[in-house]
PDB file of N, CA and C in Angstrom:
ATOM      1  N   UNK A   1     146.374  78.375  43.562  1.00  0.00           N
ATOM      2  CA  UNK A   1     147.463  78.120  42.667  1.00  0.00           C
ATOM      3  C   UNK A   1     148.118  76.794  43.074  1.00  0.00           C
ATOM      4  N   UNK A   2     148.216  75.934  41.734  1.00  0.00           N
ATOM      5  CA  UNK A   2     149.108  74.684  42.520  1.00  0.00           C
ATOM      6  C   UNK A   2     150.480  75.128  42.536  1.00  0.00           C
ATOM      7  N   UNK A   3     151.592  74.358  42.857  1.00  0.00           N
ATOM      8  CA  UNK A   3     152.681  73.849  43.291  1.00  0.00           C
ATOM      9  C   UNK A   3     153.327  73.349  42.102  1.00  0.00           C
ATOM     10  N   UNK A   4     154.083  73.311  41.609  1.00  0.00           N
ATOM     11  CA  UNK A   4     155.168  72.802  40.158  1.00  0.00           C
ATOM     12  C   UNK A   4     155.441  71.358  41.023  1.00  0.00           C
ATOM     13  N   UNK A   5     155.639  70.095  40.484  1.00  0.00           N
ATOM     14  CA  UNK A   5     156.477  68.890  41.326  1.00  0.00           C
ATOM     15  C   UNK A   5     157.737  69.331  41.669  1.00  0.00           C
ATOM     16  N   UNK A   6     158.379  68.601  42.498  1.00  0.00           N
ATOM     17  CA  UNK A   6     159.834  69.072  42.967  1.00  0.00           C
ATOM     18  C   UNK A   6     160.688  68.798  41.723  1.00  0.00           C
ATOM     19  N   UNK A   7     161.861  69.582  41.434  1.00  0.00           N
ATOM     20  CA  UNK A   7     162.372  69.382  40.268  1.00  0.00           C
ATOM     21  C   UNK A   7     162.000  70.559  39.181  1.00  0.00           C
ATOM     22  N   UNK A   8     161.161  70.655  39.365  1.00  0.00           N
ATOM     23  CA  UNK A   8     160.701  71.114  37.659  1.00  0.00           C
ATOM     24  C   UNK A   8     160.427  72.962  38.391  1.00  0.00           C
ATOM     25  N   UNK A   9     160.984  73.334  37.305  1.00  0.00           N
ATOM     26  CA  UNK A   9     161.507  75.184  37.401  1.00  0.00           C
ATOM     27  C   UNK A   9     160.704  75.686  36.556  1.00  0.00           C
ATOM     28  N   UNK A  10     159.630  76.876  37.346  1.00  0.00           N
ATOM     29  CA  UNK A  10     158.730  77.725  36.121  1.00  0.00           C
ATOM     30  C   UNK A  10     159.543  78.392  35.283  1.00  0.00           C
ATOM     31  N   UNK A  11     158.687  78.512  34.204  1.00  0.00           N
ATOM     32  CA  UNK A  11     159.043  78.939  32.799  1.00  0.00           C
ATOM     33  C   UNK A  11     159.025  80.267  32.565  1.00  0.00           C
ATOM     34  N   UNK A  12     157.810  81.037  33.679  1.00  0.00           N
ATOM     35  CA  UNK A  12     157.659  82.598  33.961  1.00  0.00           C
ATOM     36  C   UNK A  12     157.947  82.627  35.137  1.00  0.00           C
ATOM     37  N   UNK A  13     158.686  83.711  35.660  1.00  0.00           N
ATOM     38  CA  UNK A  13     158.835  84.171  36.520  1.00  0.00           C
ATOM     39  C   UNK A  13     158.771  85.671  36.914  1.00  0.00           C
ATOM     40  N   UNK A  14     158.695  85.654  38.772  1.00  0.00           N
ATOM     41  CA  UNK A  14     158.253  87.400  38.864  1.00  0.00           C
ATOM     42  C   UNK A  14     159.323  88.235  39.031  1.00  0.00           C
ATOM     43  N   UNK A  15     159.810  89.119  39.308  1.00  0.00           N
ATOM     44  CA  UNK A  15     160.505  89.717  39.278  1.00  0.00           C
ATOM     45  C   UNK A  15     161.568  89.643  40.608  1.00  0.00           C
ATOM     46  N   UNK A  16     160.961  89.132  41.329  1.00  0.00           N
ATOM     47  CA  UNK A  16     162.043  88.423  42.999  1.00  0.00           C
ATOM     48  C   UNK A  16     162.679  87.008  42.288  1.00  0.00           C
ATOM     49  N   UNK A  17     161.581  86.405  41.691  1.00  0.00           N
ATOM     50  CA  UNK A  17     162.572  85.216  40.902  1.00  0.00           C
ATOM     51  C   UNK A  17     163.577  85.076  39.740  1.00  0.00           C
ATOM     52  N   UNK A  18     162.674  85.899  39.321  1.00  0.00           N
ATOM     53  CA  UNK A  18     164.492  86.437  38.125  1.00  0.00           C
ATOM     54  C   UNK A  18     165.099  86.584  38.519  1.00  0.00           C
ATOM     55  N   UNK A  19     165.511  88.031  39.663  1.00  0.00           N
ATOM     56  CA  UNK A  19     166.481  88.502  40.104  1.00  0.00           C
ATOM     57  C   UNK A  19     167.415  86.885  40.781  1.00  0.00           C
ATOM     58  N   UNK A  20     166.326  86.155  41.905  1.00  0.00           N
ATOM     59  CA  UNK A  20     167.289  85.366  42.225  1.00  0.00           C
ATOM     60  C   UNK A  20     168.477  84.165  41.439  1.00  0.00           C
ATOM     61  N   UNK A  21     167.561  84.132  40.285  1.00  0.00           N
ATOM     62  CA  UNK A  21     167.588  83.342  39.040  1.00  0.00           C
ATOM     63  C   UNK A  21     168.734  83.903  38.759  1.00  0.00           C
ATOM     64  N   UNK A  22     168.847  85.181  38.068  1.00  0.00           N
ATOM     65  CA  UNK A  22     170.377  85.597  38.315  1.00  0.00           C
ATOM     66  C   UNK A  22     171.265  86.084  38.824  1.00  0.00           C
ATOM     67  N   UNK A  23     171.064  85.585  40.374  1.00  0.00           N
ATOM     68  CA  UNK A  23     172.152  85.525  41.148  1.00  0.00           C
ATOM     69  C   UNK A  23     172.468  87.282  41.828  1.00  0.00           C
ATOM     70  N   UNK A  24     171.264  87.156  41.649  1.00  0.00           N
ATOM     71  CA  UNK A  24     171.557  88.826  42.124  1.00  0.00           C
ATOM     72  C   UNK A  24     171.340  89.380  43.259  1.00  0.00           C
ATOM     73  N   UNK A  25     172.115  90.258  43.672  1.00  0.00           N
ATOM     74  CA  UNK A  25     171.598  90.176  45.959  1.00  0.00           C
ATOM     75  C   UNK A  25     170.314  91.250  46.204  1.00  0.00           C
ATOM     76  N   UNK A  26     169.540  92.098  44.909  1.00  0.00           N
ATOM     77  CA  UNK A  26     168.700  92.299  45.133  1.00  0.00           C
ATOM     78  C   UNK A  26     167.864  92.764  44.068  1.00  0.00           C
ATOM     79  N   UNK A  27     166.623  93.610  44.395  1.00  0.00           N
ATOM     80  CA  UNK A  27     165.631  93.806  42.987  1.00  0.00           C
ATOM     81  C   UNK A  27     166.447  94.814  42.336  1.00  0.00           C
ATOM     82  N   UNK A  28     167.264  95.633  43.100  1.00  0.00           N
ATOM     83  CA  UNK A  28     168.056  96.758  42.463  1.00  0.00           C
ATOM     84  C   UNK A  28     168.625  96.449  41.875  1.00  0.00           C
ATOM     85  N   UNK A  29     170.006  95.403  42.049  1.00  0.00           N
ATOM     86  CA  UNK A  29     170.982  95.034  41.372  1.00  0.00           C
ATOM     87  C   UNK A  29     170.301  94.690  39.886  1.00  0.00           C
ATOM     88  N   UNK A  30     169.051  93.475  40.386  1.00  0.00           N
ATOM     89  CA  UNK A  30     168.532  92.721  38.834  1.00  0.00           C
ATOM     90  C   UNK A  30     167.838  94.280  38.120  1.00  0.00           C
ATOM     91  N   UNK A  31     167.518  95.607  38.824  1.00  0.00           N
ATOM     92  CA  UNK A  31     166.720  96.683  37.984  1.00  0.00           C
ATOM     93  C   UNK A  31     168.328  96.733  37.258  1.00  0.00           C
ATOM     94  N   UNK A  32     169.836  97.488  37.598  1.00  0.00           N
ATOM     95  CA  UNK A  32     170.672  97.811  37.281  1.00  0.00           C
ATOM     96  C   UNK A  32     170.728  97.209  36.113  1.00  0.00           C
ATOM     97  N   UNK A  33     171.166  95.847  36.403  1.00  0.00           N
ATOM     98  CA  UNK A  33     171.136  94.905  35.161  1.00  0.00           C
ATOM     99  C   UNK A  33     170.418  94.782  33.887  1.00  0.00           C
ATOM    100  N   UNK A  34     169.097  95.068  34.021  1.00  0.00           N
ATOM    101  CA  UNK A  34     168.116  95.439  33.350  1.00  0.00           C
ATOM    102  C   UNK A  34     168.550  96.667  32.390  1.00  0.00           C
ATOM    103  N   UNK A  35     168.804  97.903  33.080  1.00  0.00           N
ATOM    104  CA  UNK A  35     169.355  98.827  32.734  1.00  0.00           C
ATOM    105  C   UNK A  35     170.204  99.067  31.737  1.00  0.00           C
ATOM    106  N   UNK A  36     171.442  98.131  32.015  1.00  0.00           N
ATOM    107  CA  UNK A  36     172.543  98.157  31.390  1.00  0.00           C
ATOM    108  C   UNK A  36     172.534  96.741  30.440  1.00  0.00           C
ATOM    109  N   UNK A  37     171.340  96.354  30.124  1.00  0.00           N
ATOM    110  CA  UNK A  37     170.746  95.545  29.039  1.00  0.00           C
ATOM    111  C   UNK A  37     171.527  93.490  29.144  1.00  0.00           C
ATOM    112  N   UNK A  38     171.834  93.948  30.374  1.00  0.00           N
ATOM    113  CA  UNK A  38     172.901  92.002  30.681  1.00  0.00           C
ATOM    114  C   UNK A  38     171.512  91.369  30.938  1.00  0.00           C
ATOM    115  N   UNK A  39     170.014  91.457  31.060  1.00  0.00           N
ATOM    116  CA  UNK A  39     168.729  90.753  31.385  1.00  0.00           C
ATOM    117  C   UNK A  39     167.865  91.520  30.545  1.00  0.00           C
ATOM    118  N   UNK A  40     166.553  90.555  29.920  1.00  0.00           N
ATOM    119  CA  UNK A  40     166.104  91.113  29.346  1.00  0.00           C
ATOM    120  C   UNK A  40     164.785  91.914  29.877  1.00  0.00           C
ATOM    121  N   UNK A  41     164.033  92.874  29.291  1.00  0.00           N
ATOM    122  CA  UNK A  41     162.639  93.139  30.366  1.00  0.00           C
ATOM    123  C   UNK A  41     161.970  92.713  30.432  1.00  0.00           C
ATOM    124  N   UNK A  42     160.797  92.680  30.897  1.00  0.00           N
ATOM    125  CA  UNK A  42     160.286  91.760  31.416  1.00  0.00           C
ATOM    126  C   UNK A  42     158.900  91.399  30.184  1.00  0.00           C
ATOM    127  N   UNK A  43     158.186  90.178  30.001  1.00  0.00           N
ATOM    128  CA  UNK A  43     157.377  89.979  28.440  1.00  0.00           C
ATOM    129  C   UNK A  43     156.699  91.186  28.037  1.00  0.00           C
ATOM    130  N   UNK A  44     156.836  91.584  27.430  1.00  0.00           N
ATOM    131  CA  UNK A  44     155.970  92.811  27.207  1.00  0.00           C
ATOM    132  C   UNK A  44     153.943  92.707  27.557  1.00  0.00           C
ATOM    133  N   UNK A  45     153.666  93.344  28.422  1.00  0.00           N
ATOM    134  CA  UNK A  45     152.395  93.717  28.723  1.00  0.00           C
ATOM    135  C   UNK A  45     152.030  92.636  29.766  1.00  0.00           C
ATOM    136  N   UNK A  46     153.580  92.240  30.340  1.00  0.00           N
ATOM    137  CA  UNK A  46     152.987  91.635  31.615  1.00  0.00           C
ATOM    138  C   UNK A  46     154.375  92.351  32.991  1.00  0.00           C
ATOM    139  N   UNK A  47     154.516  91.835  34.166  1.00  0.00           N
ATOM    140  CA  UNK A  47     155.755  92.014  34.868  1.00  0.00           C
ATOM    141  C   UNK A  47     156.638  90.760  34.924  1.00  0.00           C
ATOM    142  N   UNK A  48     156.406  89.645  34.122  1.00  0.00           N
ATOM    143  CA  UNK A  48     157.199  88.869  34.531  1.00  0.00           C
ATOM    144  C   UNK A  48     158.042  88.384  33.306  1.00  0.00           C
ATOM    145  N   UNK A  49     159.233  87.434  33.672  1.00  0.00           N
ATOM    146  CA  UNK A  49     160.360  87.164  32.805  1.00  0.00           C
ATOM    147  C   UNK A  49     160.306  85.880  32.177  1.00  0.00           C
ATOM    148  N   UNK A  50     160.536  86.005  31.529  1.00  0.00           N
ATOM    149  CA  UNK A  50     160.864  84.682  30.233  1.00  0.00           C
ATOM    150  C   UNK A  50     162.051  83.817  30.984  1.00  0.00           C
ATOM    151  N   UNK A  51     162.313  82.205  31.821  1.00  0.00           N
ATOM    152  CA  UNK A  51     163.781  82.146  32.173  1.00  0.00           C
ATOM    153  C   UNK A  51     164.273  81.925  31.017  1.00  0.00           C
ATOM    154  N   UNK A  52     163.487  81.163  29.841  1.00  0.00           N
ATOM    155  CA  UNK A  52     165.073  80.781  28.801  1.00  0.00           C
ATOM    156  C   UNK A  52     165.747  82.340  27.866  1.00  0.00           C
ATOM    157  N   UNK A  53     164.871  83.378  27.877  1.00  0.00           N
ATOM    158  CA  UNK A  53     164.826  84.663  27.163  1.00  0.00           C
ATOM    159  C   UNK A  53     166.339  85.248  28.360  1.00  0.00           C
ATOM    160  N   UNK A  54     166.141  85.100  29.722  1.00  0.00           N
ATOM    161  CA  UNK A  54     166.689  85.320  30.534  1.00  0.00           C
ATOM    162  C   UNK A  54     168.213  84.895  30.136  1.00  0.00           C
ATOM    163  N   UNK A  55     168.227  83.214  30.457  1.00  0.00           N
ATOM    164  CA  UNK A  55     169.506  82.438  29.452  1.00  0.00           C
ATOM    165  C   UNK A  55     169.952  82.998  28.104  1.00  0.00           C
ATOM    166  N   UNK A  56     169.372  83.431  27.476  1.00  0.00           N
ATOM    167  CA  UNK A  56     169.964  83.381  26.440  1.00  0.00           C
ATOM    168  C   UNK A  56     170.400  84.907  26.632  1.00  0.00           C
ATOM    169  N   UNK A  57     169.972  86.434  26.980  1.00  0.00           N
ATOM    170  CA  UNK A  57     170.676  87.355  27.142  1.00  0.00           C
ATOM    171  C   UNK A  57     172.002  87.055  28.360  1.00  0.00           C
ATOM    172  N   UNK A  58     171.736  86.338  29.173  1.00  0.00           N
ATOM    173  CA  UNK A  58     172.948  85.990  29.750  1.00  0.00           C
ATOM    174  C   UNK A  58     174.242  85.561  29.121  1.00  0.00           C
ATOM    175  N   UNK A  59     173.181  84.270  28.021  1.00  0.00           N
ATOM    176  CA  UNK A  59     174.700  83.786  27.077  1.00  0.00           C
ATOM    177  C   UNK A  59     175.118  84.311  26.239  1.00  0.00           C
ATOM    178  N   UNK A  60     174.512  85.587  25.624  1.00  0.00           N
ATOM    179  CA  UNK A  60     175.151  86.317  24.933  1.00  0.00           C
ATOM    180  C   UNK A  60     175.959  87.310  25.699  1.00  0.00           C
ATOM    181  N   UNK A  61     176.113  87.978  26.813  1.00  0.00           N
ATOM    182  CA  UNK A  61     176.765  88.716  27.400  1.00  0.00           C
ATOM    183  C   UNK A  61     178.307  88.301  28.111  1.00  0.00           C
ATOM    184  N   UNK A  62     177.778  86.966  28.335  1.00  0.00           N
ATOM    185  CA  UNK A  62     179.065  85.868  28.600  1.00  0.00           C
ATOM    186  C   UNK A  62     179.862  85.346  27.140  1.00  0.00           C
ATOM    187  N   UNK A  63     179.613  85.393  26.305  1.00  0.00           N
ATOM    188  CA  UNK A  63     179.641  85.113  25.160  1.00  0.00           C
ATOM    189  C   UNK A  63     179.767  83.757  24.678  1.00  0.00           C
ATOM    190  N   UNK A  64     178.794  82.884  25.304  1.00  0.00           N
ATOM    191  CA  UNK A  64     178.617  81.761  24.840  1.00  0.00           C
ATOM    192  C   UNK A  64     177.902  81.687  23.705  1.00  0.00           C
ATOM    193  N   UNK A  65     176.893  82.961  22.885  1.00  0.00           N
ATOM    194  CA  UNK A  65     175.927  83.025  22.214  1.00  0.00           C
ATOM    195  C   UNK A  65     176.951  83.820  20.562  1.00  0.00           C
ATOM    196  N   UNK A  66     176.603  83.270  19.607  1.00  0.00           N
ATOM    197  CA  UNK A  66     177.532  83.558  18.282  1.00  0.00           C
ATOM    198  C   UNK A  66     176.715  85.376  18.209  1.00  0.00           C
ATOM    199  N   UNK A  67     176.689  86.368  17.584  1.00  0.00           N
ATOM    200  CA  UNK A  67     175.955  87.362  17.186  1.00  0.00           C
ATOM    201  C   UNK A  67     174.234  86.791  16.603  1.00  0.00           C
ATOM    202  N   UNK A  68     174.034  85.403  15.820  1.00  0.00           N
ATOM    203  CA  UNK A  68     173.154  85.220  15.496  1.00  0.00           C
ATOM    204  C   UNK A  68     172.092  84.203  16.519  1.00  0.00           C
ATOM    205  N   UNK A  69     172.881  84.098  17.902  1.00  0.00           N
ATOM    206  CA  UNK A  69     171.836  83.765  18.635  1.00  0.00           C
ATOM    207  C   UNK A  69     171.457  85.140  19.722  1.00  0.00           C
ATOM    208  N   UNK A  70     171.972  86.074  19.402  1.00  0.00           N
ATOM    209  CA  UNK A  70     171.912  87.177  20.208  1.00  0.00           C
ATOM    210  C   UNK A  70     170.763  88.495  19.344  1.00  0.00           C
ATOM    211  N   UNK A  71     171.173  88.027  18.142  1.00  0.00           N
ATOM    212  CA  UNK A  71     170.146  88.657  17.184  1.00  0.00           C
ATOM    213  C   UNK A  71     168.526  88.099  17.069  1.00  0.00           C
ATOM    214  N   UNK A  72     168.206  86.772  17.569  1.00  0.00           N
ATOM    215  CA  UNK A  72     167.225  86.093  17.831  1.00  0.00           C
ATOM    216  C   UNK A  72     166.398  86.400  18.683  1.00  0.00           C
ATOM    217  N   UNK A  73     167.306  86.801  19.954  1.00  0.00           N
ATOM    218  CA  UNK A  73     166.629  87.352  21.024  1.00  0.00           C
ATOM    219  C   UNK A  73     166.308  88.689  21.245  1.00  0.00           C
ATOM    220  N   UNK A  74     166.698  89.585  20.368  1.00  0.00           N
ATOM    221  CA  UNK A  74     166.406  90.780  19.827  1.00  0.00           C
ATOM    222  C   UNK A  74     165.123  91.121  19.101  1.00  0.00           C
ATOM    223  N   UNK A  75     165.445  90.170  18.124  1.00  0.00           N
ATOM    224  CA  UNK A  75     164.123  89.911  17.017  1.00  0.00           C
ATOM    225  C   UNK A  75     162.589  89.828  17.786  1.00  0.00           C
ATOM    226  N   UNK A  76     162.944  88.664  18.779  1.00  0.00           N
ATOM    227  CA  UNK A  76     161.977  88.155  19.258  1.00  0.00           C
ATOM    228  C   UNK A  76     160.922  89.863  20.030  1.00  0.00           C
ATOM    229  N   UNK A  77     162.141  90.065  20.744  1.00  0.00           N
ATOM    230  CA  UNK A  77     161.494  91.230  21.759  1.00  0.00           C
ATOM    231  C   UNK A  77     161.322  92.357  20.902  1.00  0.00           C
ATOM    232  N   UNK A  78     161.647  93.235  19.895  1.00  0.00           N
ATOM    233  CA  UNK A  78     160.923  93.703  19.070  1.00  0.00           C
ATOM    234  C   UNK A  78     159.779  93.318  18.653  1.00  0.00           C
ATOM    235  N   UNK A  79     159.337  92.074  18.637  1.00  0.00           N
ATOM    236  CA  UNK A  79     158.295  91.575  17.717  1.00  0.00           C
ATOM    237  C   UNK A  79     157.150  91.810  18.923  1.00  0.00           C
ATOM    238  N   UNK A  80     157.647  91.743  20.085  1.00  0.00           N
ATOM    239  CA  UNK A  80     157.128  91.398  20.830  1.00  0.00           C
ATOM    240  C   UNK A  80     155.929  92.790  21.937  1.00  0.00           C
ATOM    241  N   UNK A  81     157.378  93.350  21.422  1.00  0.00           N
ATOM    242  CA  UNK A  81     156.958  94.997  22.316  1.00  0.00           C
ATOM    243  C   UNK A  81     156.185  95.584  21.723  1.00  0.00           C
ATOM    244  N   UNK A  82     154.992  95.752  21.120  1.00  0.00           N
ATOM    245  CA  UNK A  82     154.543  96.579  20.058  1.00  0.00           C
ATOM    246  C   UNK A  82     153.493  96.994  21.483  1.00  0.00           C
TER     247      UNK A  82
END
């Protein structure tokens, strides 16, 4: 596996990197979170996370996100989970 250049942040991540991604002190906390729907799960039919899917359930929970960017990311993961 290569190395990303310095700077540049994967686009998937595993489940130790999400969690750290959001700031969380462990896999539990980021499962909790999960739980209580503030992160989204993980792509469907793999274990790992989307970061901007990540961002954007964040910014809707913070409420930087209007209802219709929160409905997007909904859409998406329905479409997605089959």
């Amino acid at each position: 596996m290569t190395t990303l250049p310095l700077g540049i942040a994967p686009r998937v991540l595993r489940r130790d990197q999400a969690a750290e991604y959001c700031g969380c002190d462990s896999l539990s906390a980021f499962a909790d979170w999960q739980r209580r729907g503030i992160v989204p799960p993980p792509i469907p039919g793999t274990t790992k996370w989307d970061r901007n899917l990540i961002d954007r359930w964040l910014d809707r929970r913070s409420g930087l996100l209007s209802d219709g960017g929160a409905s997007a990311a909904e859409e998406w993961l329905a479409q997605h989970a089959r």
